[in-house]
PDB file of N, CA and C in Angstrom:
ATOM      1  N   UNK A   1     -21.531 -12.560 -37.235  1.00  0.00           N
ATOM      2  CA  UNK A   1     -22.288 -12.311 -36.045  1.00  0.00           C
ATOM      3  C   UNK A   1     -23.604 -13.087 -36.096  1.00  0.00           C
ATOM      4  N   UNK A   2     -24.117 -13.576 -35.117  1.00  0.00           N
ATOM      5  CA  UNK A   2     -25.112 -14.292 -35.261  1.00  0.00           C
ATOM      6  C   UNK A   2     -26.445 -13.790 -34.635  1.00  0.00           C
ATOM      7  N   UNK A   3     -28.164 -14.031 -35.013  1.00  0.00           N
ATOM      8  CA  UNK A   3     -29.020 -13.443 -34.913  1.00  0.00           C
ATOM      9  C   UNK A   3     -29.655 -13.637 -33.760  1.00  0.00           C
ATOM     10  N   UNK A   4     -30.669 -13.254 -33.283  1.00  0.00           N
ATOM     11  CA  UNK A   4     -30.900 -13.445 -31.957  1.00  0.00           C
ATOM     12  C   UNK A   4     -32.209 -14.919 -32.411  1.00  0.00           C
ATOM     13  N   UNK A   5     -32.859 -15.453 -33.454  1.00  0.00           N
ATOM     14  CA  UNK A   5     -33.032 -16.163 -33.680  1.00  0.00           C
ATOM     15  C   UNK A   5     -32.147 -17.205 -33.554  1.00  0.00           C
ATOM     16  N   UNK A   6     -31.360 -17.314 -33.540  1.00  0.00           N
ATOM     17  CA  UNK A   6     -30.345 -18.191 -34.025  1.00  0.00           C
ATOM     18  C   UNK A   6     -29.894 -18.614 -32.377  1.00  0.00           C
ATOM     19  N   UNK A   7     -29.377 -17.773 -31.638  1.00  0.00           N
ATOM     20  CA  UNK A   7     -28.755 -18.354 -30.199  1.00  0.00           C
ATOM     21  C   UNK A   7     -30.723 -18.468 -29.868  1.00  0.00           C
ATOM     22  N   UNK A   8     -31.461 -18.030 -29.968  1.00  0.00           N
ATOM     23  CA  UNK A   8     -32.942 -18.910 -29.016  1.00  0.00           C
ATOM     24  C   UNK A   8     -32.959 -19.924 -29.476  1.00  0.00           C
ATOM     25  N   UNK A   9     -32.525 -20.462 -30.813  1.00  0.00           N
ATOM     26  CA  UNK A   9     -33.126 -22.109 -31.307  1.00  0.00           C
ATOM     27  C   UNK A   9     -31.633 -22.847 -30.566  1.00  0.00           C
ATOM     28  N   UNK A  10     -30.650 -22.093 -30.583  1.00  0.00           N
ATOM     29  CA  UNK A  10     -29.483 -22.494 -29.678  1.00  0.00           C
ATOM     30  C   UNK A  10     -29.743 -23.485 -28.158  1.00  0.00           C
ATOM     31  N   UNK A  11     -30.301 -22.243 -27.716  1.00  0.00           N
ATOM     32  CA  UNK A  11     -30.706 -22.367 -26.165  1.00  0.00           C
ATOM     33  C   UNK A  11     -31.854 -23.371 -25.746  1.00  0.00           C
ATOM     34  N   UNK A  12     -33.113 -23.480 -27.432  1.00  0.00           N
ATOM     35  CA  UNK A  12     -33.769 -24.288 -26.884  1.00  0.00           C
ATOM     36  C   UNK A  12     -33.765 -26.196 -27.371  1.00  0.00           C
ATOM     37  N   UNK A  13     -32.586 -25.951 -28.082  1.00  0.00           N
ATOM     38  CA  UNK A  13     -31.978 -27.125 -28.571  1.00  0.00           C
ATOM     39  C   UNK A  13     -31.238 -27.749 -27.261  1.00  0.00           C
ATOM     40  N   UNK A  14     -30.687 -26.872 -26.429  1.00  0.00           N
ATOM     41  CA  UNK A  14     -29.654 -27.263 -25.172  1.00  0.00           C
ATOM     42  C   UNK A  14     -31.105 -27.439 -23.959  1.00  0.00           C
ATOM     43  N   UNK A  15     -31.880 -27.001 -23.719  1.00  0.00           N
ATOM     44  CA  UNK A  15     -32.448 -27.244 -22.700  1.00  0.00           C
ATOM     45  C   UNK A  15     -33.442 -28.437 -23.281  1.00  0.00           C
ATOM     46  N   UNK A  16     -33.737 -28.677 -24.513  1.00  0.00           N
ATOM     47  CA  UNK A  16     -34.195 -29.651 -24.903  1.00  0.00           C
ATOM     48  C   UNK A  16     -33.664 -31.589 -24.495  1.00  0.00           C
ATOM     49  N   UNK A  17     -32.376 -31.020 -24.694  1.00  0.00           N
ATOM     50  CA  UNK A  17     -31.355 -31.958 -24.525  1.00  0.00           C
ATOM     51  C   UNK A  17     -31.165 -32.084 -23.202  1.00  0.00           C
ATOM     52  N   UNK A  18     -31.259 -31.253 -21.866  1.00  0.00           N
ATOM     53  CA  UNK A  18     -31.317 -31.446 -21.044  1.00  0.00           C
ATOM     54  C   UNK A  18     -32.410 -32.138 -20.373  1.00  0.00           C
ATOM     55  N   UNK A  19     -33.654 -32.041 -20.789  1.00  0.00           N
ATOM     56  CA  UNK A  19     -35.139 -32.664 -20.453  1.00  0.00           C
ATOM     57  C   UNK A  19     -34.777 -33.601 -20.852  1.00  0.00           C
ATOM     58  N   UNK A  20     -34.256 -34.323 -21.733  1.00  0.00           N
ATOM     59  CA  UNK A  20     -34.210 -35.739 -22.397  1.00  0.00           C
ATOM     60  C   UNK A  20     -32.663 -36.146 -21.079  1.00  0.00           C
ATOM     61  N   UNK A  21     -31.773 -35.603 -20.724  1.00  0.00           N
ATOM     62  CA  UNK A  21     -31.251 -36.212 -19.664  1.00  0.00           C
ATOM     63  C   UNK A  21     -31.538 -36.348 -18.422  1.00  0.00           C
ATOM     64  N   UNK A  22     -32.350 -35.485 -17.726  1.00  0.00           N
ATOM     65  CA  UNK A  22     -32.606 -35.348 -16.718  1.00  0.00           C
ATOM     66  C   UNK A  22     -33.392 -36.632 -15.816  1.00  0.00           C
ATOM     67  N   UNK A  23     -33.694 -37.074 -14.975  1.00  0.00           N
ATOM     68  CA  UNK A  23     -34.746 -37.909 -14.295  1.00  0.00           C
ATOM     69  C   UNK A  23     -35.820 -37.433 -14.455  1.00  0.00           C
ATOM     70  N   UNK A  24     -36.524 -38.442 -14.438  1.00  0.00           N
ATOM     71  CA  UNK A  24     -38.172 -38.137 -13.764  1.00  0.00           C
ATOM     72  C   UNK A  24     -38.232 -37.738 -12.533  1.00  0.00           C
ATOM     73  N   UNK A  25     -39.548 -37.234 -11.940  1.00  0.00           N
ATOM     74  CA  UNK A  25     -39.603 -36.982 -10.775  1.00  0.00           C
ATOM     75  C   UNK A  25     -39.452 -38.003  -9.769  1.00  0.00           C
ATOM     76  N   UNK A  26     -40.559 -38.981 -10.583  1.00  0.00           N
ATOM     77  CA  UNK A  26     -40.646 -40.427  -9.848  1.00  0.00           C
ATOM     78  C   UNK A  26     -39.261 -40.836  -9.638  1.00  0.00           C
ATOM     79  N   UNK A  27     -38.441 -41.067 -10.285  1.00  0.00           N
ATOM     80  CA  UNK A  27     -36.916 -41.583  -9.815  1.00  0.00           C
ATOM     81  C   UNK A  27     -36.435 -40.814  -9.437  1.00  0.00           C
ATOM     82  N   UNK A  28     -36.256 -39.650  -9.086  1.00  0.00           N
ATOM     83  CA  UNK A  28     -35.777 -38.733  -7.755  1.00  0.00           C
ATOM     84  C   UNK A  28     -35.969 -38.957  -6.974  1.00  0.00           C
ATOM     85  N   UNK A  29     -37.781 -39.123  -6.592  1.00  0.00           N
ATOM     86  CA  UNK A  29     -38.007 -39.062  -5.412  1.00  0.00           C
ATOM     87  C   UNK A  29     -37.887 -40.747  -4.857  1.00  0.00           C
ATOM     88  N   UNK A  30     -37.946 -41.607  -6.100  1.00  0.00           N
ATOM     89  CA  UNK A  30     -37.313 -42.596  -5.345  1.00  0.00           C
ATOM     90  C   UNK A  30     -35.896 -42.659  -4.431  1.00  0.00           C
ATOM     91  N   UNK A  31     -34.905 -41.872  -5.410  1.00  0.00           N
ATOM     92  CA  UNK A  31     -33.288 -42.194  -4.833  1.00  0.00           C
ATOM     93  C   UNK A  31     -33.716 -41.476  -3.530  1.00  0.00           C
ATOM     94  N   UNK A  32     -34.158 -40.418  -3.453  1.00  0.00           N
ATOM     95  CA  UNK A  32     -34.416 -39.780  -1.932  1.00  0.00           C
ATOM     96  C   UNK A  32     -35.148 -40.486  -0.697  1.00  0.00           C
ATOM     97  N   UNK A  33     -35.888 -41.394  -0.659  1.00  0.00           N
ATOM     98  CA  UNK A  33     -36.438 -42.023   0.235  1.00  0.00           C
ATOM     99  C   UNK A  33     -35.465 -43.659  -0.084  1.00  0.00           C
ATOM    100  N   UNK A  34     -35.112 -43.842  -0.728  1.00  0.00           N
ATOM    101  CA  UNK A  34     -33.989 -44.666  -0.467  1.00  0.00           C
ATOM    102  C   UNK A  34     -33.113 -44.772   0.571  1.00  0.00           C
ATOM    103  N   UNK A  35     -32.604 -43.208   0.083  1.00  0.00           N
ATOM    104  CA  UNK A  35     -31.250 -42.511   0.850  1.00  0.00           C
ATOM    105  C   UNK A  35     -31.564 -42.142   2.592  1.00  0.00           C
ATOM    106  N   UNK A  36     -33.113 -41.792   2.241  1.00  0.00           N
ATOM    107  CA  UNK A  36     -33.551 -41.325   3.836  1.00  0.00           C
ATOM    108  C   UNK A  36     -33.528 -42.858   4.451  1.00  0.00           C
ATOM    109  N   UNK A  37     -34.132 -44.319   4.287  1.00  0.00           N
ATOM    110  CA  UNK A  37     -34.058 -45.553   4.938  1.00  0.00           C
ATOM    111  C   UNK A  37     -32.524 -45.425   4.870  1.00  0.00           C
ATOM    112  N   UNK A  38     -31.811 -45.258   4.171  1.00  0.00           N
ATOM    113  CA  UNK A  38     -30.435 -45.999   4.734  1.00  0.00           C
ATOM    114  C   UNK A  38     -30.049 -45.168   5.659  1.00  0.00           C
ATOM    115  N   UNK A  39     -30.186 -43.755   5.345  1.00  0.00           N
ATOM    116  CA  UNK A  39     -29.409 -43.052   6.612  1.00  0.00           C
ATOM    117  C   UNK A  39     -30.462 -43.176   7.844  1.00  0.00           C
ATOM    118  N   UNK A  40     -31.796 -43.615   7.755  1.00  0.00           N
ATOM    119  CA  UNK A  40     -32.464 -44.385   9.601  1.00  0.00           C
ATOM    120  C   UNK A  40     -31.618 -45.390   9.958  1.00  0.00           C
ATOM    121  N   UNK A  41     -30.699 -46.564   8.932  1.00  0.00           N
ATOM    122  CA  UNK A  41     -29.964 -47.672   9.119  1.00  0.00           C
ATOM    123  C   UNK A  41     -28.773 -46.900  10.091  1.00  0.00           C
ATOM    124  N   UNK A  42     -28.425 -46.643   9.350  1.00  0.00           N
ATOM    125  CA  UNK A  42     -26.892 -45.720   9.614  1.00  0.00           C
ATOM    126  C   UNK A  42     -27.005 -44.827  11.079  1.00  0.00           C
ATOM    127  N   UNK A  43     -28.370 -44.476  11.378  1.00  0.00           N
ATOM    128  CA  UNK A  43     -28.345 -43.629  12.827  1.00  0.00           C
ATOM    129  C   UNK A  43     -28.341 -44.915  13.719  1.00  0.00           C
ATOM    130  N   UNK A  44     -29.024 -45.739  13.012  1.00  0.00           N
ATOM    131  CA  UNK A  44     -28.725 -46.861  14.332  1.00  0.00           C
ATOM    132  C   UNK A  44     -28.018 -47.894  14.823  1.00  0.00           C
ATOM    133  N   UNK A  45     -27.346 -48.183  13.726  1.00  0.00           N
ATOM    134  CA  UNK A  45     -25.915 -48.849  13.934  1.00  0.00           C
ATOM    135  C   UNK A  45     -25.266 -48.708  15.050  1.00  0.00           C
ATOM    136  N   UNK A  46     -24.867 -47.591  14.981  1.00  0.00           N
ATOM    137  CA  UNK A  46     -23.686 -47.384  16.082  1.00  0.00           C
ATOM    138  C   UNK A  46     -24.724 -47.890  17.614  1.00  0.00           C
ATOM    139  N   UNK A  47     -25.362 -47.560  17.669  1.00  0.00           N
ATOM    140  CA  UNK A  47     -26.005 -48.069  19.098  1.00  0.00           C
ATOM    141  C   UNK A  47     -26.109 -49.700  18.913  1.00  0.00           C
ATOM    142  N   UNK A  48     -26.356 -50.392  17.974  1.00  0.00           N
ATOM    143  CA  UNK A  48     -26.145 -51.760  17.865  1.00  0.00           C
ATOM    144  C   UNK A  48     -24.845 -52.463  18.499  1.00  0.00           C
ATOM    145  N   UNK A  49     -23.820 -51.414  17.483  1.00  0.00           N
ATOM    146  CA  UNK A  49     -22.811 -52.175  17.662  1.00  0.00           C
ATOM    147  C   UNK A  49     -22.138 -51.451  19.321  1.00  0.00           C
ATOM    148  N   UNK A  50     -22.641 -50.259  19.801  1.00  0.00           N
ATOM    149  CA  UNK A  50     -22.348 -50.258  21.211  1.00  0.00           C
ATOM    150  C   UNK A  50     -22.769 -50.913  21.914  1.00  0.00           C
ATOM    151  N   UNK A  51     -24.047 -51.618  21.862  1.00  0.00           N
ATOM    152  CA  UNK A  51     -25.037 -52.307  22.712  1.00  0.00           C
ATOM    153  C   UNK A  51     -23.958 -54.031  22.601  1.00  0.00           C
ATOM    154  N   UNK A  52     -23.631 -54.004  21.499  1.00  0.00           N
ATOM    155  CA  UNK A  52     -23.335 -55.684  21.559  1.00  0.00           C
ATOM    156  C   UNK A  52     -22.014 -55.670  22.031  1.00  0.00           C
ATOM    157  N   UNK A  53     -21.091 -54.604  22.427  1.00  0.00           N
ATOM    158  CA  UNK A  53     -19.999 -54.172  22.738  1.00  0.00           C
ATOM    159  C   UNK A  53     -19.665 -54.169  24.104  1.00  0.00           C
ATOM    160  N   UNK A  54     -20.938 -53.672  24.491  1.00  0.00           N
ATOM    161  CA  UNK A  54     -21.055 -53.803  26.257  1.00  0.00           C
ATOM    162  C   UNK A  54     -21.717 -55.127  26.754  1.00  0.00           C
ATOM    163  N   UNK A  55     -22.461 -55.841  25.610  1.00  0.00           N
ATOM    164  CA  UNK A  55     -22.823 -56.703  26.441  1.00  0.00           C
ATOM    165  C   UNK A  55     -21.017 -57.820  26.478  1.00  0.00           C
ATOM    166  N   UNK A  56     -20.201 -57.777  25.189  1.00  0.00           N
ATOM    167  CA  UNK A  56     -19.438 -58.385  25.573  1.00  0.00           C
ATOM    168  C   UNK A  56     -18.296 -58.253  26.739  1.00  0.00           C
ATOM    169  N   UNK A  57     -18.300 -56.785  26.715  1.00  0.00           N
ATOM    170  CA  UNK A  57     -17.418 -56.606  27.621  1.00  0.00           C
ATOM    171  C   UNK A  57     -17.705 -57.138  29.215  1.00  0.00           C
ATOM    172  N   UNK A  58     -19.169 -57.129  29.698  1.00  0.00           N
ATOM    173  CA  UNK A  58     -19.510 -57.031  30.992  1.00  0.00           C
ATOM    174  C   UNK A  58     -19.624 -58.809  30.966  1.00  0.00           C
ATOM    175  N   UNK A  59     -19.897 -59.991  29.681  1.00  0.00           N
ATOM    176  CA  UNK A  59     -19.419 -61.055  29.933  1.00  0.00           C
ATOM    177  C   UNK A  59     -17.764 -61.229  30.340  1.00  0.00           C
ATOM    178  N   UNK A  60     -16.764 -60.631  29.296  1.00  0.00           N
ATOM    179  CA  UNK A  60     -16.201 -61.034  29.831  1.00  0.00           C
ATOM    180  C   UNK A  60     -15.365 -60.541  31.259  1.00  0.00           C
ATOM    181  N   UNK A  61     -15.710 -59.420  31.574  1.00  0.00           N
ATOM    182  CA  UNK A  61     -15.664 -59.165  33.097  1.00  0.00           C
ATOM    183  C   UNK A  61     -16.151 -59.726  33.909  1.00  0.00           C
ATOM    184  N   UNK A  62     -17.715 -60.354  33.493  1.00  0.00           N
ATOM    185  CA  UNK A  62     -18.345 -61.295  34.716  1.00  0.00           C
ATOM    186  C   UNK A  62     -17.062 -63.126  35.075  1.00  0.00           C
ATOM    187  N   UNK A  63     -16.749 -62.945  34.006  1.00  0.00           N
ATOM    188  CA  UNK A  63     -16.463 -64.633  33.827  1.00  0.00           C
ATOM    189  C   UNK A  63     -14.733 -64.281  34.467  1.00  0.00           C
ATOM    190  N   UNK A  64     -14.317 -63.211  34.285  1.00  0.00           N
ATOM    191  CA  UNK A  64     -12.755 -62.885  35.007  1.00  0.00           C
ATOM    192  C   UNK A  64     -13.116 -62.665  36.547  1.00  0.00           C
ATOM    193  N   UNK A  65     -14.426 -62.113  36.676  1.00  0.00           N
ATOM    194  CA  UNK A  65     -14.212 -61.464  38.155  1.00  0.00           C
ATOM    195  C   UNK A  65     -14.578 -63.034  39.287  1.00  0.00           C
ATOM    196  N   UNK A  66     -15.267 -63.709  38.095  1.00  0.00           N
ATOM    197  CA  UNK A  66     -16.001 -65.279  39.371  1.00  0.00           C
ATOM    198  C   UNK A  66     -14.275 -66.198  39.155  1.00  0.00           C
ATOM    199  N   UNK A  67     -13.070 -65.939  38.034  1.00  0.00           N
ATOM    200  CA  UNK A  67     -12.118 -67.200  38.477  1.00  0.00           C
ATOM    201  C   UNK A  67     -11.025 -65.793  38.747  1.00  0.00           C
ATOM    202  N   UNK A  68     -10.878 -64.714  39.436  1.00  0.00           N
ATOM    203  CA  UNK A  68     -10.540 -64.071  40.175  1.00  0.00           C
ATOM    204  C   UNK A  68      -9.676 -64.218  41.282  1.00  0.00           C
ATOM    205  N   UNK A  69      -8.740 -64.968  42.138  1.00  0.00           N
ATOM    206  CA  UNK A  69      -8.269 -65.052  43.497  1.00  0.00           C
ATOM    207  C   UNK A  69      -7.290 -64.159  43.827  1.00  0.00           C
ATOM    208  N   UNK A  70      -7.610 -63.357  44.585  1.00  0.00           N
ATOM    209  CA  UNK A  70      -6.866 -62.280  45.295  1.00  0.00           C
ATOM    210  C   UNK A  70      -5.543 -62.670  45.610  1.00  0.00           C
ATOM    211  N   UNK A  71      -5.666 -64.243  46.693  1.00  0.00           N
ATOM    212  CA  UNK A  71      -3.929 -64.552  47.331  1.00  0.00           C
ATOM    213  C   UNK A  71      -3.700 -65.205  46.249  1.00  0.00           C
ATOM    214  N   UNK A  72      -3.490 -65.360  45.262  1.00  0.00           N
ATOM    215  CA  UNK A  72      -2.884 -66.262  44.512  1.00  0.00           C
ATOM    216  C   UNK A  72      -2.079 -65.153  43.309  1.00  0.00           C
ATOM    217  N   UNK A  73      -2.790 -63.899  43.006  1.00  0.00           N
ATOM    218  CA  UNK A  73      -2.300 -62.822  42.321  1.00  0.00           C
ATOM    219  C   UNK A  73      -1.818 -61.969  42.740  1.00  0.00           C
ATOM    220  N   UNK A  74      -1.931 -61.699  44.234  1.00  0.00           N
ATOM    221  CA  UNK A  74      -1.034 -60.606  44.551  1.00  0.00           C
ATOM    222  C   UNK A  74       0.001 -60.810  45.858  1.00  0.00           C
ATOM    223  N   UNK A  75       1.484 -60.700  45.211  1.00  0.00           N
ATOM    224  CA  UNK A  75       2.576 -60.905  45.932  1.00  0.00           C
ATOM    225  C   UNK A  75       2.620 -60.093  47.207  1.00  0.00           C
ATOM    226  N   UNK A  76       3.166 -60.516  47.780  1.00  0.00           N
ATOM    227  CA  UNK A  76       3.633 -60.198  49.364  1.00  0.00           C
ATOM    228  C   UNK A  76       4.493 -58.422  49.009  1.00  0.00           C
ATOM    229  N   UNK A  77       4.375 -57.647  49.590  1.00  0.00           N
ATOM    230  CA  UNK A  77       4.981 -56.679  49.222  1.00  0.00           C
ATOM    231  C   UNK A  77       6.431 -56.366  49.478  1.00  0.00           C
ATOM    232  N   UNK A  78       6.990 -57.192  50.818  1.00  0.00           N
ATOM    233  CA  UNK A  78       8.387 -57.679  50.942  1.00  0.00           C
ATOM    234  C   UNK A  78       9.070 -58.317  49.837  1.00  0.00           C
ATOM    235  N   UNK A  79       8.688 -58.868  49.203  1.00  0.00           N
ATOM    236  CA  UNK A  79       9.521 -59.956  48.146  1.00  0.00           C
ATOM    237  C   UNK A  79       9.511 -59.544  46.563  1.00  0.00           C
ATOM    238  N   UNK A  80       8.070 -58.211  46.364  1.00  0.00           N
ATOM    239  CA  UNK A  80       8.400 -57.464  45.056  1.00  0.00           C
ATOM    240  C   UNK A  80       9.567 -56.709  45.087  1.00  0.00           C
ATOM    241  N   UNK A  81      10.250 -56.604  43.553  1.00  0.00           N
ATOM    242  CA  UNK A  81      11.309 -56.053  43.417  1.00  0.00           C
ATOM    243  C   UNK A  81      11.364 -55.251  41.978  1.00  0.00           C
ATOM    244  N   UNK A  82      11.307 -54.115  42.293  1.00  0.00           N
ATOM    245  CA  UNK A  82      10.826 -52.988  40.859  1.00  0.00           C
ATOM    246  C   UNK A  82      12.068 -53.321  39.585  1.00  0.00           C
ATOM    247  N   UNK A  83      11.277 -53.290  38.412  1.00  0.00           N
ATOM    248  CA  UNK A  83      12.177 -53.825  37.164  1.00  0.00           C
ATOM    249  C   UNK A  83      12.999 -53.291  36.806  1.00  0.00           C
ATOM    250  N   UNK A  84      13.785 -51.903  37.226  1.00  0.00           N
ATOM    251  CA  UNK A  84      14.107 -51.581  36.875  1.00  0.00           C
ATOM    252  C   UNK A  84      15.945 -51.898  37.554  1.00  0.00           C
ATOM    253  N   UNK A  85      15.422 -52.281  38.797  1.00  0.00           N
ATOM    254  CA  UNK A  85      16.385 -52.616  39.894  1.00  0.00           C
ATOM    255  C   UNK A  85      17.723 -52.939  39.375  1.00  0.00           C
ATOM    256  N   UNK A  86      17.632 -53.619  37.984  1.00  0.00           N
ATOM    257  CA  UNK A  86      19.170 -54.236  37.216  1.00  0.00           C
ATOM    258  C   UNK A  86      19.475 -52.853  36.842  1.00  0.00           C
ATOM    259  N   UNK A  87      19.311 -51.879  36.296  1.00  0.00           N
ATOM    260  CA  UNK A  87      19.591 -50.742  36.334  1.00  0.00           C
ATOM    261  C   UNK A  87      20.657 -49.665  36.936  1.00  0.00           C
ATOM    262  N   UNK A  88      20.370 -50.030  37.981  1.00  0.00           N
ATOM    263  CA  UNK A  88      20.843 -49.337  39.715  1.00  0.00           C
ATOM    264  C   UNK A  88      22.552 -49.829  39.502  1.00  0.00           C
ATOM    265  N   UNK A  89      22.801 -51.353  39.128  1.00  0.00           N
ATOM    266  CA  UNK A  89      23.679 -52.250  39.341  1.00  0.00           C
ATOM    267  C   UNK A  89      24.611 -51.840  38.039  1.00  0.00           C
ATOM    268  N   UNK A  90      25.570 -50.781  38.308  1.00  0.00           N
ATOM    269  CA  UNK A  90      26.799 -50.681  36.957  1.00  0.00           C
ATOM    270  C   UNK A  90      28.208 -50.758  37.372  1.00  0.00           C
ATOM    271  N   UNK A  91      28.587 -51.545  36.344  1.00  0.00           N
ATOM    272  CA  UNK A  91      30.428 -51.598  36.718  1.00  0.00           C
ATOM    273  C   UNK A  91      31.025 -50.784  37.069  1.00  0.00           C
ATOM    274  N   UNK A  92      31.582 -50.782  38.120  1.00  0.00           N
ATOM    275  CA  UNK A  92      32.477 -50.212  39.080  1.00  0.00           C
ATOM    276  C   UNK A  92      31.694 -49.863  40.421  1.00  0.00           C
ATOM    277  N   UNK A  93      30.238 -50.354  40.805  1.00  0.00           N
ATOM    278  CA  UNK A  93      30.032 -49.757  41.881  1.00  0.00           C
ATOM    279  C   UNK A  93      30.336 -49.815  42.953  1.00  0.00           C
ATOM    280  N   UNK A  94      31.403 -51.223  42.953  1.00  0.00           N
ATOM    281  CA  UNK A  94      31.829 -51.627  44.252  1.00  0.00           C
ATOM    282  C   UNK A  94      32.856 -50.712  44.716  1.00  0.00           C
ATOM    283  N   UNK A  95      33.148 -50.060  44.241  1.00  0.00           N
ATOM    284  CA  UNK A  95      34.077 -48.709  44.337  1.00  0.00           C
ATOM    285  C   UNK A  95      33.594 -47.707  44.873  1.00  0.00           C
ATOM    286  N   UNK A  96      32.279 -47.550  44.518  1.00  0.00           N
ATOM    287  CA  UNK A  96      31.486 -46.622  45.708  1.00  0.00           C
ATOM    288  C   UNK A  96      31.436 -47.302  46.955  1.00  0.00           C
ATOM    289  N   UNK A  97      30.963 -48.332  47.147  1.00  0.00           N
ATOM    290  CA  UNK A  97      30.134 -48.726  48.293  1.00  0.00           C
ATOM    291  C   UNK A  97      31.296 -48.674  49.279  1.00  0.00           C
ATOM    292  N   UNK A  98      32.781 -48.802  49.292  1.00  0.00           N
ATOM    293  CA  UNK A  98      33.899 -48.821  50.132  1.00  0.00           C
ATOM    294  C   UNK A  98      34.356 -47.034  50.483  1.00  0.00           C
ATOM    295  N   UNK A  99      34.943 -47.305  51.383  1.00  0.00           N
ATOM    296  CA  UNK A  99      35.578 -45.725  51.997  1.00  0.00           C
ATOM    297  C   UNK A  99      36.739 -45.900  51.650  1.00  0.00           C
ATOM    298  N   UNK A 100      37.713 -45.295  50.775  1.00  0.00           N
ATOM    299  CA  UNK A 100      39.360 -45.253  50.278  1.00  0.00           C
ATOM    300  C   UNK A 100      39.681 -44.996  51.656  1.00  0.00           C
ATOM    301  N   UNK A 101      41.054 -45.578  51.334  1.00  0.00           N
ATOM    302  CA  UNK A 101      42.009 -45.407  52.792  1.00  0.00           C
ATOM    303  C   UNK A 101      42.875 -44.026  52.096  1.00  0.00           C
ATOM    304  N   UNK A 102      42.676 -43.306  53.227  1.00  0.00           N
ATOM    305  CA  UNK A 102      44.145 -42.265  53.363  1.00  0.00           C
ATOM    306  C   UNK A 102      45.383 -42.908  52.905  1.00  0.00           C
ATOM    307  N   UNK A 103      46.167 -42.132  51.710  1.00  0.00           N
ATOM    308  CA  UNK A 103      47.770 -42.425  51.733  1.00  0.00           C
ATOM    309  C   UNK A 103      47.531 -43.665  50.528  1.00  0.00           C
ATOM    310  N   UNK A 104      46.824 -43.917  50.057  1.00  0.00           N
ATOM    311  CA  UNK A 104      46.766 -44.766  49.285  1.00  0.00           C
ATOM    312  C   UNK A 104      45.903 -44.906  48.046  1.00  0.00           C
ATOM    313  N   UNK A 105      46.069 -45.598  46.979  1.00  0.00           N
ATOM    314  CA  UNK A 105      45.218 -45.003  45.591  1.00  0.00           C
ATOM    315  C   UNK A 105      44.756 -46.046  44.759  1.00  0.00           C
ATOM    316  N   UNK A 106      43.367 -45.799  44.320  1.00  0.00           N
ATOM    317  CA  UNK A 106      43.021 -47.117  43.958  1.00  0.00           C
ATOM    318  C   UNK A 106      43.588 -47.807  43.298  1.00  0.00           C
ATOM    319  N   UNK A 107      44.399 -47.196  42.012  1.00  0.00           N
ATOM    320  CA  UNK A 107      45.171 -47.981  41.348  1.00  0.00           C
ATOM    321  C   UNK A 107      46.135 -49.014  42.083  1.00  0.00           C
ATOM    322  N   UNK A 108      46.487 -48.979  43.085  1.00  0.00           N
ATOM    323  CA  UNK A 108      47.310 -49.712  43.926  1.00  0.00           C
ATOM    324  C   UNK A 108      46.431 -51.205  44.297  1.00  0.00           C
ATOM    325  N   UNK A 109      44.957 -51.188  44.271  1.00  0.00           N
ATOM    326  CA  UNK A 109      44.548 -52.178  44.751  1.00  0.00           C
ATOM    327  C   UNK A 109      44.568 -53.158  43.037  1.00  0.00           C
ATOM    328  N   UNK A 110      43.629 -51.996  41.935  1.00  0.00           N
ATOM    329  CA  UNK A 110      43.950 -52.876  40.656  1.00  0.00           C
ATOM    330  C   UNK A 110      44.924 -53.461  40.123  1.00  0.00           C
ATOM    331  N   UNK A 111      46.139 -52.850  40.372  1.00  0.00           N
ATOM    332  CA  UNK A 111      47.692 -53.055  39.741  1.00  0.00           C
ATOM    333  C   UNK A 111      48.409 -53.954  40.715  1.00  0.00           C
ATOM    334  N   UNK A 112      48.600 -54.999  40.278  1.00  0.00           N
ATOM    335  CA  UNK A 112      49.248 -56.098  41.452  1.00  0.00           C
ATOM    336  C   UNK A 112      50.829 -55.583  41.284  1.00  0.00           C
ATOM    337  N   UNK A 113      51.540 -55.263  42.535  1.00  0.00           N
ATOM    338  CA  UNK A 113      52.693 -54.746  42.130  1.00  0.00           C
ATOM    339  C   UNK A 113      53.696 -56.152  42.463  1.00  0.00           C
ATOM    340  N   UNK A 114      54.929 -55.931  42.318  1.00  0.00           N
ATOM    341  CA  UNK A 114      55.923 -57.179  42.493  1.00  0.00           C
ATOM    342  C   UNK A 114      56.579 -57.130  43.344  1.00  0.00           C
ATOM    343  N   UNK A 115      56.633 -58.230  44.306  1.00  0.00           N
ATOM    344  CA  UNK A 115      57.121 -58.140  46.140  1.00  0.00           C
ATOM    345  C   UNK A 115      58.624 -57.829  45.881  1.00  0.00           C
ATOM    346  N   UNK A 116      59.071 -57.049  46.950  1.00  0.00           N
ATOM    347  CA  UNK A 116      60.361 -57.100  47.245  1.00  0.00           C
ATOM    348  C   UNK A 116      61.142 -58.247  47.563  1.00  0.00           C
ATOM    349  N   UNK A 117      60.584 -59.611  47.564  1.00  0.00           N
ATOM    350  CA  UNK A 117      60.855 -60.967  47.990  1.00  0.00           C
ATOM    351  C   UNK A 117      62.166 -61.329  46.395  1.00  0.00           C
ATOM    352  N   UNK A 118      62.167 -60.458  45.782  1.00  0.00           N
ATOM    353  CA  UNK A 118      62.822 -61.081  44.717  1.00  0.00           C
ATOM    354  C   UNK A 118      62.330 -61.752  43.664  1.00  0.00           C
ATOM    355  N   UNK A 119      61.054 -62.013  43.846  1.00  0.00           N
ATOM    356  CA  UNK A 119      60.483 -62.435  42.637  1.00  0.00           C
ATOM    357  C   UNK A 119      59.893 -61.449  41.471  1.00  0.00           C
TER     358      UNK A 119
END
């Protein structure tokens, strides 16, 4: 078991050792006013880089909107035709678009049958 002398020279052997690691004040309070200029950097960035963001954008909007021509970009609305339109168009529709005759079945029009002519 050990004396109570013994863990105090313990304790002041360990906090001893800690004073010998620790910083100075002076280099604390340096890293801290370091840290405070970079983070003034850091608040203002982002407005930099928004500011230089808009100015590019509104160049290049100025320079699209002056070679701009209205009749030359926008088609006649008769003659557009939506993309999808090939779509619409599937095999066999010509089969809809006709009215079947009474008495008779489509297969009769696909299936070429063989004349009574003898051939």
């Amino acid at each position: 078991m050990m004396d109570d002398s013994e863990i105090r020279g313990g304790f002041a052997r360990l906090r001893e050792a800690d004073r010998e690691r620790a910083p100075s004040f002076a280099q604390t309070y340096g890293r801290a006013r370091a840290r405070k200029s970079w983070r003034a950097t850091l608040r203002v960035w982002p407005l930099v880089v928004g500011a230089a963001a808009a100015v590019a954008i509104a160049t290049i909007w100025l320079t699209q909107a002056r070679s701009f021509s209205r009749s030359a970009a926008t088609p006649a609305i008769a003659t557009w035709r939506a993309p999808t339109d090939v779509l619409l168009q599937t095999p066999g529709s010509e089969l809809l678009s006709a009215m079947p005759a009474l008495g008779t079945s489509i297969l009769d029009e696909m299936i070429p049958l063989p004349s009574n002519r003898g051939t």
